[in-house]
N, C-alpha and C. Protein backbone atom coordinates (compact mmCIF):
# COMPACT_ATOMS: atom_id res chain seq x y z
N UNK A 1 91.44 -37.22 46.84
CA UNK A 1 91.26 -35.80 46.98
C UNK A 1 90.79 -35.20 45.67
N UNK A 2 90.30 -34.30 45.51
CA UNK A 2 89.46 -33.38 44.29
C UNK A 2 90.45 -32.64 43.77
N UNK A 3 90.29 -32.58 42.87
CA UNK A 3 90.93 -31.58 41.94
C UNK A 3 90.45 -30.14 41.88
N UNK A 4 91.85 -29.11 42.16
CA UNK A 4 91.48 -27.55 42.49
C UNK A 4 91.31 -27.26 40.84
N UNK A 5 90.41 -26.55 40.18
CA UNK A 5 90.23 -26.35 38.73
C UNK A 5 90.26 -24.92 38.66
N UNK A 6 91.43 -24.14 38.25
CA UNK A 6 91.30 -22.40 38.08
C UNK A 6 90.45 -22.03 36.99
N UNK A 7 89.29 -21.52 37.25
CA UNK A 7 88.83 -20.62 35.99
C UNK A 7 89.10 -19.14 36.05
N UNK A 8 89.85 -18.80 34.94
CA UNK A 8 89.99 -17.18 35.04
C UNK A 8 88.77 -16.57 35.37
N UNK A 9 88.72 -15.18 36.35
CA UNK A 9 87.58 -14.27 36.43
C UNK A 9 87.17 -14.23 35.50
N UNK A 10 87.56 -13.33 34.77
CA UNK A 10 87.51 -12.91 32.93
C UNK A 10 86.11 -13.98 32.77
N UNK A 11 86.82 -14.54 32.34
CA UNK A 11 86.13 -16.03 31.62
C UNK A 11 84.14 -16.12 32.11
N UNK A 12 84.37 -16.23 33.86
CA UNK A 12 83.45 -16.17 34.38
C UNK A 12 82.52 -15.07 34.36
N UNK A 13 83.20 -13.84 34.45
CA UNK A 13 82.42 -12.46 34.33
C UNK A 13 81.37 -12.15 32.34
N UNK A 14 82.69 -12.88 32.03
CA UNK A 14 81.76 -13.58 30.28
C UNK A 14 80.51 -13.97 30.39
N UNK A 15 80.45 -14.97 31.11
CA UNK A 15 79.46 -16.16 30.90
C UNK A 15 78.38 -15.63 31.77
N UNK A 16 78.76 -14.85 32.46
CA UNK A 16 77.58 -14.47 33.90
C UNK A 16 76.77 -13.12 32.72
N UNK A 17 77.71 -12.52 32.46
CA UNK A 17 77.09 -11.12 31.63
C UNK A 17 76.08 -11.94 30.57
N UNK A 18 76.57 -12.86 29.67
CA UNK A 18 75.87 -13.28 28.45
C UNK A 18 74.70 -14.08 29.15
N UNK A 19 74.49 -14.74 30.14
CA UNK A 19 73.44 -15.57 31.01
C UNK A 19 72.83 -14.55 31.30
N UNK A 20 73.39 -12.90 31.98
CA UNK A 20 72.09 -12.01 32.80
C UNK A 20 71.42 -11.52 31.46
N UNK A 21 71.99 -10.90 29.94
CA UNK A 21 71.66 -10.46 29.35
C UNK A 21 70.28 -11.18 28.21
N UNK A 22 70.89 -12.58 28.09
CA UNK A 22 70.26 -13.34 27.73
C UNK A 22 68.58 -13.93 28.43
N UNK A 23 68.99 -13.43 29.54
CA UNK A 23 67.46 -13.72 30.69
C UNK A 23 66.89 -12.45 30.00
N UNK A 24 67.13 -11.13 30.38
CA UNK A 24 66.44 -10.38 30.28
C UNK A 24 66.30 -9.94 29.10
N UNK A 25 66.40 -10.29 27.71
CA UNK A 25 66.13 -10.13 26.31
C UNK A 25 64.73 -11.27 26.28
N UNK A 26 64.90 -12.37 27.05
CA UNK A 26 63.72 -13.77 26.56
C UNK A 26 62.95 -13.21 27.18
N UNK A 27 62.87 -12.36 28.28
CA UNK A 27 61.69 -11.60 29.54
C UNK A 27 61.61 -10.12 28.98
N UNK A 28 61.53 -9.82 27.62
CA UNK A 28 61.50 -8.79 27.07
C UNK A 28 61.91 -7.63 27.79
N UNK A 29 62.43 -7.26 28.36
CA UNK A 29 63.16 -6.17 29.17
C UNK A 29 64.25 -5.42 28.49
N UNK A 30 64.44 -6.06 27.76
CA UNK A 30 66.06 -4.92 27.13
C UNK A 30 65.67 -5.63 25.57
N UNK A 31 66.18 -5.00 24.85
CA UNK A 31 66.18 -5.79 23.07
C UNK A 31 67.45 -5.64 22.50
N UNK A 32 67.99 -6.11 21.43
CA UNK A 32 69.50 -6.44 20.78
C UNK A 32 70.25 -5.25 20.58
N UNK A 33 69.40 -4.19 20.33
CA UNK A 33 70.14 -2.75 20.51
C UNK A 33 70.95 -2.43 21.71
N UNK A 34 69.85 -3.08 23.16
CA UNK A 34 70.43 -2.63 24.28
C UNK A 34 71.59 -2.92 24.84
N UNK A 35 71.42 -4.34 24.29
CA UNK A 35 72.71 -4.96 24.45
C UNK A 35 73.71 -4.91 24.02
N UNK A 36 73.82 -4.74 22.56
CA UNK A 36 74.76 -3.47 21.89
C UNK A 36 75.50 -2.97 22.57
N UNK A 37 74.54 -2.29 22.82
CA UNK A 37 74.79 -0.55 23.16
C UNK A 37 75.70 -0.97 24.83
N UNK A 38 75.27 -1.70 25.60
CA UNK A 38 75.67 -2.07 26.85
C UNK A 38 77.11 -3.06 26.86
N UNK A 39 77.05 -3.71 25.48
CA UNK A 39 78.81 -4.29 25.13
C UNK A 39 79.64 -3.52 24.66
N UNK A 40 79.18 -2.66 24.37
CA UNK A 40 79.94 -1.67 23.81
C UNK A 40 80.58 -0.62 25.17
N UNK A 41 80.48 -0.49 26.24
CA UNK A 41 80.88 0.25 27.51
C UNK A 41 81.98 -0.36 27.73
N UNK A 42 83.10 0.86 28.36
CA UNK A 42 84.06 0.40 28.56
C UNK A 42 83.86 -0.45 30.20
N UNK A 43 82.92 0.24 31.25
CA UNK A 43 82.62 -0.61 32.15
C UNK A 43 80.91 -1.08 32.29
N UNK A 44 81.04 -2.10 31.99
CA UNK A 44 79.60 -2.87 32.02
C UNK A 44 79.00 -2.94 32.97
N UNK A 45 79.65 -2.67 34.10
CA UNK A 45 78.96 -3.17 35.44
C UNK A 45 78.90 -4.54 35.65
N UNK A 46 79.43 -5.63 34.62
CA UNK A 46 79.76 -6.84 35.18
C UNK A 46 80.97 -7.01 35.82
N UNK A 47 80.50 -7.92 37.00
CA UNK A 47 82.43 -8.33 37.89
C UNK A 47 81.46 -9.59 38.41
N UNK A 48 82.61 -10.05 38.48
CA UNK A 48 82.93 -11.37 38.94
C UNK A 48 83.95 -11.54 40.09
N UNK A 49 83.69 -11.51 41.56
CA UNK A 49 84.96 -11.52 42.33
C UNK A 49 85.22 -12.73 43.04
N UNK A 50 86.59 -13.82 42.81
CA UNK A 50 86.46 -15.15 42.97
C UNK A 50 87.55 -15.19 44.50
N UNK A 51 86.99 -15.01 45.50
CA UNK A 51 87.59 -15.02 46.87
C UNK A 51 88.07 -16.38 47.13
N UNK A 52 88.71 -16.35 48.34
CA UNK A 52 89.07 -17.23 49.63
C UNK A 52 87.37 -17.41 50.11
N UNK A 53 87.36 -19.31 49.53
CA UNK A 53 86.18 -20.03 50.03
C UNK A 53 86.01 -19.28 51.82
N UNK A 54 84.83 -19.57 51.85
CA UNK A 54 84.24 -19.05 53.47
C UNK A 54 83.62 -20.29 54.07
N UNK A 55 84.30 -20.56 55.20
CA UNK A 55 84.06 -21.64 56.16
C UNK A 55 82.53 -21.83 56.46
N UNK A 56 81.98 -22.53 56.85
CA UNK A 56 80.71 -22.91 57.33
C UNK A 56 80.94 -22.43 58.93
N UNK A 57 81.68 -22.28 59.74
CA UNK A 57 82.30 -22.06 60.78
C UNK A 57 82.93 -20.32 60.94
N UNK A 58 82.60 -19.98 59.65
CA UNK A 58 83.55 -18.38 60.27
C UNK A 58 82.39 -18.15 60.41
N UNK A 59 81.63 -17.58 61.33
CA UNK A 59 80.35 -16.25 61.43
C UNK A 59 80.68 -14.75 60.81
N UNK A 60 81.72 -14.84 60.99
CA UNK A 60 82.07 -13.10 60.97
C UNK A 60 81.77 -13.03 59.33
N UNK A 61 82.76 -14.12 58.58
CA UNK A 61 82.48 -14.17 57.05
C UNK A 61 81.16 -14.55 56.57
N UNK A 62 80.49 -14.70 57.07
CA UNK A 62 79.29 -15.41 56.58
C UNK A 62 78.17 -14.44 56.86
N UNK A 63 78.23 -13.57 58.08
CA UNK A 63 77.40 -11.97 57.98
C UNK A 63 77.40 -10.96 57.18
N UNK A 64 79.33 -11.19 56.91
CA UNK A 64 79.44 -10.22 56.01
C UNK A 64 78.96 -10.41 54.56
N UNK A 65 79.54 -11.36 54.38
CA UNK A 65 78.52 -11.90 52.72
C UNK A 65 76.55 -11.60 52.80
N UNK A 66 76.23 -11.90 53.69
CA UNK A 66 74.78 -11.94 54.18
C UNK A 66 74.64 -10.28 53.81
N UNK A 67 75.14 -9.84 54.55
CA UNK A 67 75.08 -8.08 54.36
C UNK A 67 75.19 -7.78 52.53
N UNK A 68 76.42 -7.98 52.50
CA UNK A 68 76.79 -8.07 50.89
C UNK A 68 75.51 -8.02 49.83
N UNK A 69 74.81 -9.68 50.04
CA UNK A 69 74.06 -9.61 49.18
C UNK A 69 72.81 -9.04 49.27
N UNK A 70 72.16 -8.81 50.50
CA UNK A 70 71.40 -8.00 50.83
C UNK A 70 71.26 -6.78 50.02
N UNK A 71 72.36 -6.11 49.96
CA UNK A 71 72.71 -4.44 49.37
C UNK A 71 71.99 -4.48 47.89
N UNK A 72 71.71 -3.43 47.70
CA UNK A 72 70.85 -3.06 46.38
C UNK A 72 72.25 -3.57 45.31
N UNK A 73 71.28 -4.34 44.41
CA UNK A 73 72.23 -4.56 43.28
C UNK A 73 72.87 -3.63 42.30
N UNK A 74 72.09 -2.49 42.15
CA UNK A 74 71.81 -1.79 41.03
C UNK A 74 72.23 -0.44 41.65
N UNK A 75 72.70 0.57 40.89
CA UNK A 75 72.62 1.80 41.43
C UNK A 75 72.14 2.62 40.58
């Protein structure tokens, strides 16, 4: 059997922010100020939400995620 491995949210919401920020500094879109300026917020607009895996078999869960990501990222 596999081993269940906990990574704190935290941790993950880190690594996801420094990966999105890092894309869009090499694709010139934002520069070191912006980012600054954007670590510096008390809410970044990064989250990370680590659920109850979704069956290959639930439909209901698997629309709803479908919907989910669909939705505008950005507001």
């Amino acid at each position: 059997m596999g081993r269940h491995v906990c990574i704190p949210p935290g941790f993950l919401k880190e690594i996801f922010q420094y990966e999105v920020l890092k894309m869009l500094k090499k694709e010139g879109k934002i520069t070191d100020a912006v980012i600054e300026n954007m670590l510096s917020w008390q809410h970044s607009g990064f989250h990370v939400y680590i659920g109850d895996k979704i069956s290959s078999n639930d439909q209901a869960s698997l629309g709803n995620l479908a919907r989910y990501i669909i939705r505008a990222c950005f507001s």
